[in-house]
PDB file of N, CA and C in Angstrom:
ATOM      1  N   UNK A   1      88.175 116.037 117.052  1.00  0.00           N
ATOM      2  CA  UNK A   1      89.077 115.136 116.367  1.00  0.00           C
ATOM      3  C   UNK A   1      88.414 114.647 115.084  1.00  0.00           C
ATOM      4  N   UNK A   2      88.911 114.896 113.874  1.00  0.00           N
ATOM      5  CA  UNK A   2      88.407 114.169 112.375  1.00  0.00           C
ATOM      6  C   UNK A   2      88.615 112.996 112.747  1.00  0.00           C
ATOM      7  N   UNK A   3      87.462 112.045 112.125  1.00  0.00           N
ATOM      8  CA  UNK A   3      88.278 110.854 111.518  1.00  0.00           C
ATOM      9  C   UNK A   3      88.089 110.263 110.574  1.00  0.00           C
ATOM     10  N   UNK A   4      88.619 109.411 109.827  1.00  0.00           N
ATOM     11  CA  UNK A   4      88.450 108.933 108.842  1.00  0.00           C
ATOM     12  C   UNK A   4      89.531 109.044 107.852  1.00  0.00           C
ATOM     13  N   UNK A   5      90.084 108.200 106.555  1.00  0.00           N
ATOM     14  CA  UNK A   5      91.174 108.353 105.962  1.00  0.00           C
ATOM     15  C   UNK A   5      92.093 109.282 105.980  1.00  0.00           C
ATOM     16  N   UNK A   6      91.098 110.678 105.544  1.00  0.00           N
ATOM     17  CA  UNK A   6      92.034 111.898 105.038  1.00  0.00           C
ATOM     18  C   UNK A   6      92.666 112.479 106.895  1.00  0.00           C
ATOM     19  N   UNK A   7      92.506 111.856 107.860  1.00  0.00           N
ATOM     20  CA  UNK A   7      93.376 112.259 108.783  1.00  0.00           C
ATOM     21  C   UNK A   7      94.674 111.881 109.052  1.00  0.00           C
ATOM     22  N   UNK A   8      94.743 110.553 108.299  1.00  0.00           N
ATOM     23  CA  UNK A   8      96.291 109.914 108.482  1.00  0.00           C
ATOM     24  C   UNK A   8      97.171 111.326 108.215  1.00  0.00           C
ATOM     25  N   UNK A   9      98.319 110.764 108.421  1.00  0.00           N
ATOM     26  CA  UNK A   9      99.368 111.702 108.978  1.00  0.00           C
ATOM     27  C   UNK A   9     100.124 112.013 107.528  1.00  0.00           C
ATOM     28  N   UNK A  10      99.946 111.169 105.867  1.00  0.00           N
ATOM     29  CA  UNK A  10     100.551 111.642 104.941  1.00  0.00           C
ATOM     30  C   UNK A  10      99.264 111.386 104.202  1.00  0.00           C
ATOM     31  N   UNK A  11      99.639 112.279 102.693  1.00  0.00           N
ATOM     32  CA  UNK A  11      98.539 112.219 101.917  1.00  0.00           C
ATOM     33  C   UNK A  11      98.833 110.927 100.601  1.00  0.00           C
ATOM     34  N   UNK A  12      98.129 110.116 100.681  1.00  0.00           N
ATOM     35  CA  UNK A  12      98.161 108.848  99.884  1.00  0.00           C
ATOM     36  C   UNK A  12      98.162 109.427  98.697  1.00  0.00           C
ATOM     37  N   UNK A  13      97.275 109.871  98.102  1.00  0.00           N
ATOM     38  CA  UNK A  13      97.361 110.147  96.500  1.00  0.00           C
ATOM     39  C   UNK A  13      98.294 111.418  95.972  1.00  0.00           C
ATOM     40  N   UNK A  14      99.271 112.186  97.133  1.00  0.00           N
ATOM     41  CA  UNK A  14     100.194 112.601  96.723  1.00  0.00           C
ATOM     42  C   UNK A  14     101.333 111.942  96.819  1.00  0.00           C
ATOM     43  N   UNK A  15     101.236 111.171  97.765  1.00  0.00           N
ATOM     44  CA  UNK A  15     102.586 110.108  97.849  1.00  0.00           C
ATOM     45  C   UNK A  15     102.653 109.485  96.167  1.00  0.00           C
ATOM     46  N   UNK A  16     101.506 109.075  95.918  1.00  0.00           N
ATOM     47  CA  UNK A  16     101.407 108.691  94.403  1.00  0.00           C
ATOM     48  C   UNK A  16     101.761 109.093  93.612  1.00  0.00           C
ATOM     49  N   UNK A  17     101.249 110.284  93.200  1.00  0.00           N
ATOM     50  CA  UNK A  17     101.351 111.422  92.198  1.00  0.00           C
ATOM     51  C   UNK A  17     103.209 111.319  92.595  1.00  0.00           C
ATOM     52  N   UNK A  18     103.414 111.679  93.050  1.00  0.00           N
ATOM     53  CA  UNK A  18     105.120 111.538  93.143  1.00  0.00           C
ATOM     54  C   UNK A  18     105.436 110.241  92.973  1.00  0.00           C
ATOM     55  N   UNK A  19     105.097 109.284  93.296  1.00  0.00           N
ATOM     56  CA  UNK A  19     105.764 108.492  92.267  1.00  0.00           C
ATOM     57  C   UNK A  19     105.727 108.223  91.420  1.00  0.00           C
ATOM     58  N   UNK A  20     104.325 108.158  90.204  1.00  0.00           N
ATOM     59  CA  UNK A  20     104.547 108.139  89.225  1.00  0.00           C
ATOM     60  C   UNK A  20     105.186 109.424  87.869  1.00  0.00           C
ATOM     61  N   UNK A  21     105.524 110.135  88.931  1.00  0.00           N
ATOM     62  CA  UNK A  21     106.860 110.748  88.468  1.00  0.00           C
ATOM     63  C   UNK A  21     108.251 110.500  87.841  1.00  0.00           C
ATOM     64  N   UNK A  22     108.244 109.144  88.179  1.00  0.00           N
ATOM     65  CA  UNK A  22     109.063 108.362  88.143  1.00  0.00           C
ATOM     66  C   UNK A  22     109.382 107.431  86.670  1.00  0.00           C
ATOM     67  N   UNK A  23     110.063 107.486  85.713  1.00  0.00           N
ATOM     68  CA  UNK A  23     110.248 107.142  84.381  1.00  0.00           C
ATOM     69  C   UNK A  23     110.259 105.786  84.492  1.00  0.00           C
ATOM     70  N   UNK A  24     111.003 105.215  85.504  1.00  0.00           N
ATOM     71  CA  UNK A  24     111.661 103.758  85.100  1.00  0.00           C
ATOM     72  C   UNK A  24     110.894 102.999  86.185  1.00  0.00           C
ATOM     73  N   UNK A  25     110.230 102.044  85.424  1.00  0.00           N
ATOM     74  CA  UNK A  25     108.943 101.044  85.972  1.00  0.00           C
ATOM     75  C   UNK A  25     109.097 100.688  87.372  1.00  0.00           C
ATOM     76  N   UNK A  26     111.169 100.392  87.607  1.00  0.00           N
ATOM     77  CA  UNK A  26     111.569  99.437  89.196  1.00  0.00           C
ATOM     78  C   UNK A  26     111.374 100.418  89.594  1.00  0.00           C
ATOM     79  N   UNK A  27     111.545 102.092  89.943  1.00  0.00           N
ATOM     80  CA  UNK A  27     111.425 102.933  90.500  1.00  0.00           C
ATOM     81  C   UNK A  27     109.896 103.403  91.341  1.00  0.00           C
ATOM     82  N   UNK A  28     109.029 103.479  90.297  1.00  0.00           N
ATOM     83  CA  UNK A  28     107.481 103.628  90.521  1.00  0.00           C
ATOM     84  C   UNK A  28     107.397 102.173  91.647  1.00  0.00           C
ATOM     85  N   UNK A  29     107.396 101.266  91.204  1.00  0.00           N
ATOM     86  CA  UNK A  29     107.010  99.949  91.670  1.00  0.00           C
ATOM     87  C   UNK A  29     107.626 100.299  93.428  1.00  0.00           C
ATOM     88  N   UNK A  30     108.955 100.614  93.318  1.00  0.00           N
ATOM     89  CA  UNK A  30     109.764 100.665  94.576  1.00  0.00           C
ATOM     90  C   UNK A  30     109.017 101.445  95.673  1.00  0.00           C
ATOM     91  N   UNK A  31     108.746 103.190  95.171  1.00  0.00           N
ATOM     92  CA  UNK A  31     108.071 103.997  95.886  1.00  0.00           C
ATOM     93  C   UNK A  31     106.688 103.268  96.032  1.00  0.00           C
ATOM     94  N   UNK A  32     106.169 102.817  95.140  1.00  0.00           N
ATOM     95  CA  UNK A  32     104.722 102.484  95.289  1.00  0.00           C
ATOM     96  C   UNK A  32     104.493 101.668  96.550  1.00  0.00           C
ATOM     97  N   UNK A  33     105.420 100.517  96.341  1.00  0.00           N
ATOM     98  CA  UNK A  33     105.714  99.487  97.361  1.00  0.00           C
ATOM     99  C   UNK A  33     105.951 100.324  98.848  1.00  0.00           C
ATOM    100  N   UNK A  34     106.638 101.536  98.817  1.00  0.00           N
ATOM    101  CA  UNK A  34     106.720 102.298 100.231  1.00  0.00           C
ATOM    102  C   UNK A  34     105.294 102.811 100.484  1.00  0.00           C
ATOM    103  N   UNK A  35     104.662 103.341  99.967  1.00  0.00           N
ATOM    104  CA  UNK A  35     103.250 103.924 100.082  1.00  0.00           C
ATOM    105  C   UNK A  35     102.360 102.380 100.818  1.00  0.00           C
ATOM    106  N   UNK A  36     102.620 101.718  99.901  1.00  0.00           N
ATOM    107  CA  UNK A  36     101.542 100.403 100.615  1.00  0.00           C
ATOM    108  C   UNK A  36     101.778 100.487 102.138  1.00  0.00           C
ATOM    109  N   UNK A  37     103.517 100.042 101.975  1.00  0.00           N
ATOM    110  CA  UNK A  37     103.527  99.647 103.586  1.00  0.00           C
ATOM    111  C   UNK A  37     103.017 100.704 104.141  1.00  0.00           C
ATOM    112  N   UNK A  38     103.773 101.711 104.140  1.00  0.00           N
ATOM    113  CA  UNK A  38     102.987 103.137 105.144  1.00  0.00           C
ATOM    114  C   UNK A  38     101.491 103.050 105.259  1.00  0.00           C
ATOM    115  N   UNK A  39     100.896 102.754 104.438  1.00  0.00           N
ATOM    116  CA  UNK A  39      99.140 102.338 104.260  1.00  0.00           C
ATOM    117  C   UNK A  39      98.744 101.068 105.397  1.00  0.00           C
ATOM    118  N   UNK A  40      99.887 100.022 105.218  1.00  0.00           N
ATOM    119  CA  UNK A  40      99.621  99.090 105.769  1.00  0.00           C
ATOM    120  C   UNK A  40      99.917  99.434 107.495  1.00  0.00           C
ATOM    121  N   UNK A  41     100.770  99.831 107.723  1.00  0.00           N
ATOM    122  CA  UNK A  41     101.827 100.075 108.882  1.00  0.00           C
ATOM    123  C   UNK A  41     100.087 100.692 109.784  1.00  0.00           C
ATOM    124  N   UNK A  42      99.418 102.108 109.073  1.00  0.00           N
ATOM    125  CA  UNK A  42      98.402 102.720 109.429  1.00  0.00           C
ATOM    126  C   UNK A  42      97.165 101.608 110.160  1.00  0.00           C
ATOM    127  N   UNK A  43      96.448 101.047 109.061  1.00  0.00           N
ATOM    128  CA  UNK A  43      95.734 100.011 109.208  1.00  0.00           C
ATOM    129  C   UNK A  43      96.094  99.127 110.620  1.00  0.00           C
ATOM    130  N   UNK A  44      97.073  98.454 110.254  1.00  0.00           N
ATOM    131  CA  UNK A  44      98.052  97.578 111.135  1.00  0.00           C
ATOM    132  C   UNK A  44      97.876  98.269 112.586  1.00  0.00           C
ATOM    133  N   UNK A  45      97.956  99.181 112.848  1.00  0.00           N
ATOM    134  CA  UNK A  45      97.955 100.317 113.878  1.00  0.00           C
ATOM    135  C   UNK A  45      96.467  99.534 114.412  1.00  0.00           C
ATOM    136  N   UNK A  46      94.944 100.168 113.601  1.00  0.00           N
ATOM    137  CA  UNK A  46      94.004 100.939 113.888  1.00  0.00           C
ATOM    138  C   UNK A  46      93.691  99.107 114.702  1.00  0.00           C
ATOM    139  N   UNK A  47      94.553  97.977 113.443  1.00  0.00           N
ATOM    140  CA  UNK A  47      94.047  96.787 114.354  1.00  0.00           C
ATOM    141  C   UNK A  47      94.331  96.163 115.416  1.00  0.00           C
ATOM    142  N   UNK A  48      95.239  96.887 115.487  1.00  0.00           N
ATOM    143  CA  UNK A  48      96.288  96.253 117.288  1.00  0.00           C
ATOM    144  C   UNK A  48      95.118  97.329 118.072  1.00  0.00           C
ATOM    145  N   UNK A  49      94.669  98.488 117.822  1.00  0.00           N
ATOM    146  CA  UNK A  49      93.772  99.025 118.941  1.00  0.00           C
ATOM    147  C   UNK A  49      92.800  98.533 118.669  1.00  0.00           C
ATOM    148  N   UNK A  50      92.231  97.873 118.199  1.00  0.00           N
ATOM    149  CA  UNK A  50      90.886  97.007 118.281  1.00  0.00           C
ATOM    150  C   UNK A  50      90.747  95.770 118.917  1.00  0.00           C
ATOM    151  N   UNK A  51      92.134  94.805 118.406  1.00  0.00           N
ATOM    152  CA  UNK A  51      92.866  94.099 119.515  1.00  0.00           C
ATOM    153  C   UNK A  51      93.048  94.370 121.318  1.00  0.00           C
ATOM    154  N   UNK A  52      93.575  95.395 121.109  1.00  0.00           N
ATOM    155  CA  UNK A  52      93.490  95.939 122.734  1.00  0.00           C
ATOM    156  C   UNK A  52      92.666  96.210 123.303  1.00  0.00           C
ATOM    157  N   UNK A  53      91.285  96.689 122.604  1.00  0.00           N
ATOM    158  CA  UNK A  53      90.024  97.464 123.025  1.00  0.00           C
ATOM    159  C   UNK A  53      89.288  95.894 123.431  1.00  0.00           C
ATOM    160  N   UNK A  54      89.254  94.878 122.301  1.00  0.00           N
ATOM    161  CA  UNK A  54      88.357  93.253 123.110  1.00  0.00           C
ATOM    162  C   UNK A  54      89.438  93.028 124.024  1.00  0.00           C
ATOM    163  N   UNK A  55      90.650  93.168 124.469  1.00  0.00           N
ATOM    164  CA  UNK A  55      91.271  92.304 125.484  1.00  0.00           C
ATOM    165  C   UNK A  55      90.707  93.466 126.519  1.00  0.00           C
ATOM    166  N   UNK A  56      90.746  94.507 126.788  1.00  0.00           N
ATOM    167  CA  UNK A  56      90.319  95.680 127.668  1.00  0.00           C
ATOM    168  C   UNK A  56      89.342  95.384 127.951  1.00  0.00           C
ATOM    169  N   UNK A  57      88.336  95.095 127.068  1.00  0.00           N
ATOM    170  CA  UNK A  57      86.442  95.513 127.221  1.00  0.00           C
ATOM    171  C   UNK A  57      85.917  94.144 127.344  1.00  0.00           C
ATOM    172  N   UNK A  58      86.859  93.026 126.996  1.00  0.00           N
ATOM    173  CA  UNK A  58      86.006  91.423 127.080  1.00  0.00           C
ATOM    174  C   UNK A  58      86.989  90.871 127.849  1.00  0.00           C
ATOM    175  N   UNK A  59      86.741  90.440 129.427  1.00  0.00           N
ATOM    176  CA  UNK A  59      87.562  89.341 129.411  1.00  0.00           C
ATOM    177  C   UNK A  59      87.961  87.882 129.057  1.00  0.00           C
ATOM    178  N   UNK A  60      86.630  87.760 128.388  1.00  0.00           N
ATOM    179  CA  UNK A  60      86.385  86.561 127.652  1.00  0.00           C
ATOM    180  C   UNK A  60      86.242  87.289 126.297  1.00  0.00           C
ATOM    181  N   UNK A  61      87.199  87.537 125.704  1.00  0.00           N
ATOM    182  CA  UNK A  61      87.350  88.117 124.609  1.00  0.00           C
ATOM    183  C   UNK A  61      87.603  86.707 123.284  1.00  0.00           C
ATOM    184  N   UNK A  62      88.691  85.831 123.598  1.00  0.00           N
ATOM    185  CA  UNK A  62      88.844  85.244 122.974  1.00  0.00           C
ATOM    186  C   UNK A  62      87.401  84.042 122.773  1.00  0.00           C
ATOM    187  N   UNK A  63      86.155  84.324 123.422  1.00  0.00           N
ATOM    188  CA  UNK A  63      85.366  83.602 123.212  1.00  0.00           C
ATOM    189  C   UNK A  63      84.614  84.328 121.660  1.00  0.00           C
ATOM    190  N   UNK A  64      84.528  85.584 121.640  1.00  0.00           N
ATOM    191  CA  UNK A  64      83.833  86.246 121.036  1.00  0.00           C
ATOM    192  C   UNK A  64      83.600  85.697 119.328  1.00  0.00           C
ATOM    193  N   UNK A  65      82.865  85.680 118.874  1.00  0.00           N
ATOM    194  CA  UNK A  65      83.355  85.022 117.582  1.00  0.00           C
ATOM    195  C   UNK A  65      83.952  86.219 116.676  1.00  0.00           C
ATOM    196  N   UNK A  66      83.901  87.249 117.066  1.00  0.00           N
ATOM    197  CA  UNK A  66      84.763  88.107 116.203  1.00  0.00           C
ATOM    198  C   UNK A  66      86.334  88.283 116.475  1.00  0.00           C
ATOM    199  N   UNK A  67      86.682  87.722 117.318  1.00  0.00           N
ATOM    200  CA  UNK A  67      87.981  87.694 118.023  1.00  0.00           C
ATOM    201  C   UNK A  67      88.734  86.796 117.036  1.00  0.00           C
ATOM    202  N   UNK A  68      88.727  86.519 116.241  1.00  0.00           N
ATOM    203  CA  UNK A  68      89.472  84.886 115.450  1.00  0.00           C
ATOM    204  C   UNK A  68      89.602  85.703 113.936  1.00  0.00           C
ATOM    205  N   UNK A  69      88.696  86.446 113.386  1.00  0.00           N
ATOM    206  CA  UNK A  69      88.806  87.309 112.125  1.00  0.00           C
ATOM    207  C   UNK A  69      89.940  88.448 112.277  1.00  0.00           C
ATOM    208  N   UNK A  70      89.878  89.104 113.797  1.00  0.00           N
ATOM    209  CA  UNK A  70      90.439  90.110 114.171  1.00  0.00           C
ATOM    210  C   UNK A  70      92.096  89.842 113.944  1.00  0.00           C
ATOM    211  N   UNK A  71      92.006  88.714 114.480  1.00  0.00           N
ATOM    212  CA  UNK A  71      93.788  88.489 114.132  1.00  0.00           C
ATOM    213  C   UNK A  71      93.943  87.703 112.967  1.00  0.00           C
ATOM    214  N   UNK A  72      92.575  87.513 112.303  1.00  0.00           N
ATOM    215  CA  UNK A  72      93.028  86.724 110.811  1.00  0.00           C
ATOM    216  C   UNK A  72      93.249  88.751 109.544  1.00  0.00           C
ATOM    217  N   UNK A  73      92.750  89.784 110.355  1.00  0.00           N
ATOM    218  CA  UNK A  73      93.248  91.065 109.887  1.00  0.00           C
ATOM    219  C   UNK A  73      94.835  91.148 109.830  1.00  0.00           C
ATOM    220  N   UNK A  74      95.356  91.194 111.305  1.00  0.00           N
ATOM    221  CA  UNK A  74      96.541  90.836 111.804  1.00  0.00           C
ATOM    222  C   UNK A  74      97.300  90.498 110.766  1.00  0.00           C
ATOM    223  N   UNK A  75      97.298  88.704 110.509  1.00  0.00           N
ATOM    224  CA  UNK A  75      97.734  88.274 110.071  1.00  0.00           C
ATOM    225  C   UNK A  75      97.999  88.781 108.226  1.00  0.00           C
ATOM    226  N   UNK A  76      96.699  88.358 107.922  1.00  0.00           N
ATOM    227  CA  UNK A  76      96.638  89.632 106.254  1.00  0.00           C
ATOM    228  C   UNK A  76      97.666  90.945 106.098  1.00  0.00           C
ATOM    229  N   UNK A  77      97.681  91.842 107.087  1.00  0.00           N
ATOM    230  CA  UNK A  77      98.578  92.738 107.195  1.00  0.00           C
ATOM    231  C   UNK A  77      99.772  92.476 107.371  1.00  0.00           C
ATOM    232  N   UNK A  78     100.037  91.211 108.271  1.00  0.00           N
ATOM    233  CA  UNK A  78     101.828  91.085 108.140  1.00  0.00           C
ATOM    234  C   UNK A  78     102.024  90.496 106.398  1.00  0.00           C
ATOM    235  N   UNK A  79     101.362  89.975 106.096  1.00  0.00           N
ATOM    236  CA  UNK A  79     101.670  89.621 104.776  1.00  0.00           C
ATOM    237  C   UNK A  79     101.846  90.685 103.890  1.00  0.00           C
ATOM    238  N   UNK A  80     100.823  91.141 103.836  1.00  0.00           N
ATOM    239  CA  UNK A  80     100.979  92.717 102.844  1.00  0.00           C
ATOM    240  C   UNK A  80     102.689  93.977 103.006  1.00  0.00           C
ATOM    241  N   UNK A  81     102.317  94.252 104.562  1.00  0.00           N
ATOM    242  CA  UNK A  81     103.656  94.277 105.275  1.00  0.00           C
ATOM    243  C   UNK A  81     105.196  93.761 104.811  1.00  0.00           C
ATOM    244  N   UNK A  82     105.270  92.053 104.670  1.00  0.00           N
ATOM    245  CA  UNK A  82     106.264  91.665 104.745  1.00  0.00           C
ATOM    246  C   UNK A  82     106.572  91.470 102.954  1.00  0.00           C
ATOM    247  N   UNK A  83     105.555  91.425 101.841  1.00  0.00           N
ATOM    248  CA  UNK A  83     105.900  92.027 100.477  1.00  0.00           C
ATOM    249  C   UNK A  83     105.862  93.022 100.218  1.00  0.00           C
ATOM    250  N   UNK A  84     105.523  93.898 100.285  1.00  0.00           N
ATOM    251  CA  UNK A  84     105.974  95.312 100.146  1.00  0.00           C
ATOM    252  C   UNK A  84     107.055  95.966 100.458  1.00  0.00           C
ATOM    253  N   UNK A  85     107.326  95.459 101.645  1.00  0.00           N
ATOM    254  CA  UNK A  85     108.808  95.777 102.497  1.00  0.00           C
ATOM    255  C   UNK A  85     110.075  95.111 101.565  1.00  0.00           C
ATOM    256  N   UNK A  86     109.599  94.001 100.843  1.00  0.00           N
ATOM    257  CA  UNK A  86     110.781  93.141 100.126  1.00  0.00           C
ATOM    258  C   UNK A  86     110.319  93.854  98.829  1.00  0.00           C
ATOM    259  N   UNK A  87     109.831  94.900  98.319  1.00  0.00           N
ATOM    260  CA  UNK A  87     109.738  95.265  97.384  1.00  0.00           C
ATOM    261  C   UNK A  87     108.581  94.424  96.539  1.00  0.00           C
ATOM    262  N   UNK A  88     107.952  93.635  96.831  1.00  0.00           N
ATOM    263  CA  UNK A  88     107.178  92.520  95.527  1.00  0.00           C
ATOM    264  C   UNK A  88     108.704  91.326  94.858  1.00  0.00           C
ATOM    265  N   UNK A  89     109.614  91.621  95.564  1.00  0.00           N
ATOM    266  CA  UNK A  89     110.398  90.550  95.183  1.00  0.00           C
ATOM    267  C   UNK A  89     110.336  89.033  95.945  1.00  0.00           C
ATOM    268  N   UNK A  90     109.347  88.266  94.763  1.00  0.00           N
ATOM    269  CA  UNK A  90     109.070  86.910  95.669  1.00  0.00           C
ATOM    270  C   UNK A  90     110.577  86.127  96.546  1.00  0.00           C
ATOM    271  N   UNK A  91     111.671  86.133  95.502  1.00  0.00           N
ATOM    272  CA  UNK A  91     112.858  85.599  96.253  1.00  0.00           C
ATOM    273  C   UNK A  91     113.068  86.474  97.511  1.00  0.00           C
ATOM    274  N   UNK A  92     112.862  87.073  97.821  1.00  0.00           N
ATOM    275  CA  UNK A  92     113.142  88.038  99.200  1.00  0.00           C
ATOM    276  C   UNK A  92     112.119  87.966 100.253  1.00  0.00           C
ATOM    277  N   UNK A  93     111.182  87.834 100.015  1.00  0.00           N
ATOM    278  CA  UNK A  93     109.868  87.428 100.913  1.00  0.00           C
ATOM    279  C   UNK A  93     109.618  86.723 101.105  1.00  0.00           C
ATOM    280  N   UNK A  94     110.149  84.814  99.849  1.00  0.00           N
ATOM    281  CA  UNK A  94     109.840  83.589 100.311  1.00  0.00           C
ATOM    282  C   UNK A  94     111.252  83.419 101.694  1.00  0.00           C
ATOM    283  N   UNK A  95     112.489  83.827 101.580  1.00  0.00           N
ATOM    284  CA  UNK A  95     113.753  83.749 101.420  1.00  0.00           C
ATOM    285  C   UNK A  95     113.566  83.883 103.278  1.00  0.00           C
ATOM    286  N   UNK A  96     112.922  84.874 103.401  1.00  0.00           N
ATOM    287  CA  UNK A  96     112.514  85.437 105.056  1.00  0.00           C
ATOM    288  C   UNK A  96     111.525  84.477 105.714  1.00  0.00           C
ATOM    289  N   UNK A  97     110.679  83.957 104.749  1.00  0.00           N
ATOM    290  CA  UNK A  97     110.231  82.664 105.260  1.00  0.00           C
ATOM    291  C   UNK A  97     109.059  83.889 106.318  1.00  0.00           C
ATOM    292  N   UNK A  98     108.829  84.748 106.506  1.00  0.00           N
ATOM    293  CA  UNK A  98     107.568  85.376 107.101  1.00  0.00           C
ATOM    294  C   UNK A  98     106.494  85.552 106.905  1.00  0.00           C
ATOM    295  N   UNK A  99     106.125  85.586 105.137  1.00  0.00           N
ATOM    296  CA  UNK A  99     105.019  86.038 104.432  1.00  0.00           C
ATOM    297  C   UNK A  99     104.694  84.703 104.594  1.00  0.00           C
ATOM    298  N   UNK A 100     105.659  83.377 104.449  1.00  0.00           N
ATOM    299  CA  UNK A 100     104.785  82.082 104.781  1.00  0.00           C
ATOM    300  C   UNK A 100     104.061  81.715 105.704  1.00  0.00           C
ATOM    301  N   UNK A 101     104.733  82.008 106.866  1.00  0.00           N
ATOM    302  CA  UNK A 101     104.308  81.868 108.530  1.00  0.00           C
ATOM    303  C   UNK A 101     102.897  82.277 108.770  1.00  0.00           C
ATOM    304  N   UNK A 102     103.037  83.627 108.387  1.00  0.00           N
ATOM    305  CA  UNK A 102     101.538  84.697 108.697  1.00  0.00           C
ATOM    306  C   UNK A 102     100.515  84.235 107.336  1.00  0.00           C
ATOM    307  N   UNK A 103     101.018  83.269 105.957  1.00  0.00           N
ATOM    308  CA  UNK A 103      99.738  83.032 105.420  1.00  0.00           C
ATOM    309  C   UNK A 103      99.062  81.859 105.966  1.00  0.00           C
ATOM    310  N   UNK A 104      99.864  80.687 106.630  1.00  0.00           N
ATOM    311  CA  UNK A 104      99.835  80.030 106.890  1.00  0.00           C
ATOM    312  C   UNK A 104      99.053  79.828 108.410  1.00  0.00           C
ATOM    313  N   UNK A 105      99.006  81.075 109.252  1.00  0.00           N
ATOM    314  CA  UNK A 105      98.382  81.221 110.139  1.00  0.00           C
ATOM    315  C   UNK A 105      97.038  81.802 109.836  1.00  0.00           C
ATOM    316  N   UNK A 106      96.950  82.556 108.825  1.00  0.00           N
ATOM    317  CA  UNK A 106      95.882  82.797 108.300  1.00  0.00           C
ATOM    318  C   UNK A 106      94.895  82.110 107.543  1.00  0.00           C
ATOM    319  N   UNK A 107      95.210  81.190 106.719  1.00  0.00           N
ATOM    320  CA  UNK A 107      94.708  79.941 106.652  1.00  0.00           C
ATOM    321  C   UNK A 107      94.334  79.067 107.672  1.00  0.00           C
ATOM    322  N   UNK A 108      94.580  78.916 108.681  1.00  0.00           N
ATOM    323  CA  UNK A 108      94.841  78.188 109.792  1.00  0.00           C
ATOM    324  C   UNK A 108      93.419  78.484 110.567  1.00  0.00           C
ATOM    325  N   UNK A 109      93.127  80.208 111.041  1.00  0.00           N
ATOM    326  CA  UNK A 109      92.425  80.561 111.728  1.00  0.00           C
ATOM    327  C   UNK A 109      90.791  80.778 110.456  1.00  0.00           C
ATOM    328  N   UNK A 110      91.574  81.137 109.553  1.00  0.00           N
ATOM    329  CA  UNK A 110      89.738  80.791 108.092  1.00  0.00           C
ATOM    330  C   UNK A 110      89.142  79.549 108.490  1.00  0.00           C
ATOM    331  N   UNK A 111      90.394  78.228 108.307  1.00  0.00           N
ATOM    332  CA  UNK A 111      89.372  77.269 108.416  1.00  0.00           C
ATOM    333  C   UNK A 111      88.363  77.204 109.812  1.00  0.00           C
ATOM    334  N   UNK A 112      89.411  77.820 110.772  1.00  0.00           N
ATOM    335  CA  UNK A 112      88.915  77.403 112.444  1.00  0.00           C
ATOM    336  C   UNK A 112      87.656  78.486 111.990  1.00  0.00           C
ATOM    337  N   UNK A 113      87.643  79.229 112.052  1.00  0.00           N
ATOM    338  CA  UNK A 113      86.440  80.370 111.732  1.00  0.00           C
ATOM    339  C   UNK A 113      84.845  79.471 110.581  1.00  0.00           C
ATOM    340  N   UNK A 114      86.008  79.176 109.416  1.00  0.00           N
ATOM    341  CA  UNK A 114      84.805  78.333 109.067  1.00  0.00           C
ATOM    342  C   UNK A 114      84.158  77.076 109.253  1.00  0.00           C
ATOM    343  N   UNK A 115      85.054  76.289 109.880  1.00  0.00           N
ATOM    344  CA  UNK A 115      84.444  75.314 110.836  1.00  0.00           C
ATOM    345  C   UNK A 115      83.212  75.186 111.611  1.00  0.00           C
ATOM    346  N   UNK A 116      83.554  76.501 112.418  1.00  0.00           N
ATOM    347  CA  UNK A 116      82.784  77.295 113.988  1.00  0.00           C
ATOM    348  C   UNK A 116      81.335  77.717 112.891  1.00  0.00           C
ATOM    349  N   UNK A 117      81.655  78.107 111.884  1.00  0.00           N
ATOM    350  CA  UNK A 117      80.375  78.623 111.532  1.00  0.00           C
ATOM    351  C   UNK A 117      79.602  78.551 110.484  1.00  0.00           C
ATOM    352  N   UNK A 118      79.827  76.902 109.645  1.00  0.00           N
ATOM    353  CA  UNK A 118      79.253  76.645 109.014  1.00  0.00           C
ATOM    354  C   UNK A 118      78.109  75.813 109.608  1.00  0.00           C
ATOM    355  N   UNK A 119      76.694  75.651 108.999  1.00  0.00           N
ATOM    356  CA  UNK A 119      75.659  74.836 109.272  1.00  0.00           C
ATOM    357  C   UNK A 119      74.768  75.206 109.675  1.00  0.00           C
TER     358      UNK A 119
END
């Protein structure tokens, strides 16, 4: 089994190359915006099995101090996720009220993280 980037299932810098094929700026931007998510969607993947692998392999997982970054990944990705998907159109992404939720949880778990481990 390869692993590493070039195994994902599409090729990123041809997804590209085709879009900037594309004359008219909303167009590029649009496809581009599909490439992220698909990028993201990937990622998003590799972190729910890393997720699953400390709930599997730790039962005291949530003690771990890496357990609190892991879903502050999570969280980063629904954001990326939930603008891209709205195209980079802020009225459409504030509008869903999701990209707030997940920055807001992400903020949430930085400070708890930097709390725990400053001093």
């Amino acid at each position: 089994m390869k692993h590493g980037v070039n195994s994902a299932k599409f090729d990123v810098e041809e997804e590209l190359k085709s879009c900037n094929t594309f004359k008219d700026f909303d167009k590029r931007l649009s496809c581009k915006s599909e490439v992220l998510y698909r990028v993201t969607e990937l990622q998003d993947r590799v972190n729910l099995n890393i997720m699953s692998d400390f709930r599997e392999s730790n039962p005291h997982c949530s003690e771990d101090k890496r357990w609190l970054p892991v879903h502050m990944v999570d969280n980063a990705n629904a954001v990326i996720l939930g603008i891209s998907r709205n195209k980079f159109n802020p009225r459409r992404f504030i509008r869903e009220g999701y990209v707030d939720e997940k920055i807001q949880a992400l903020y949430n778990k930085y400070l708890r993280v930097k709390y725990e481990n400053e001093g």
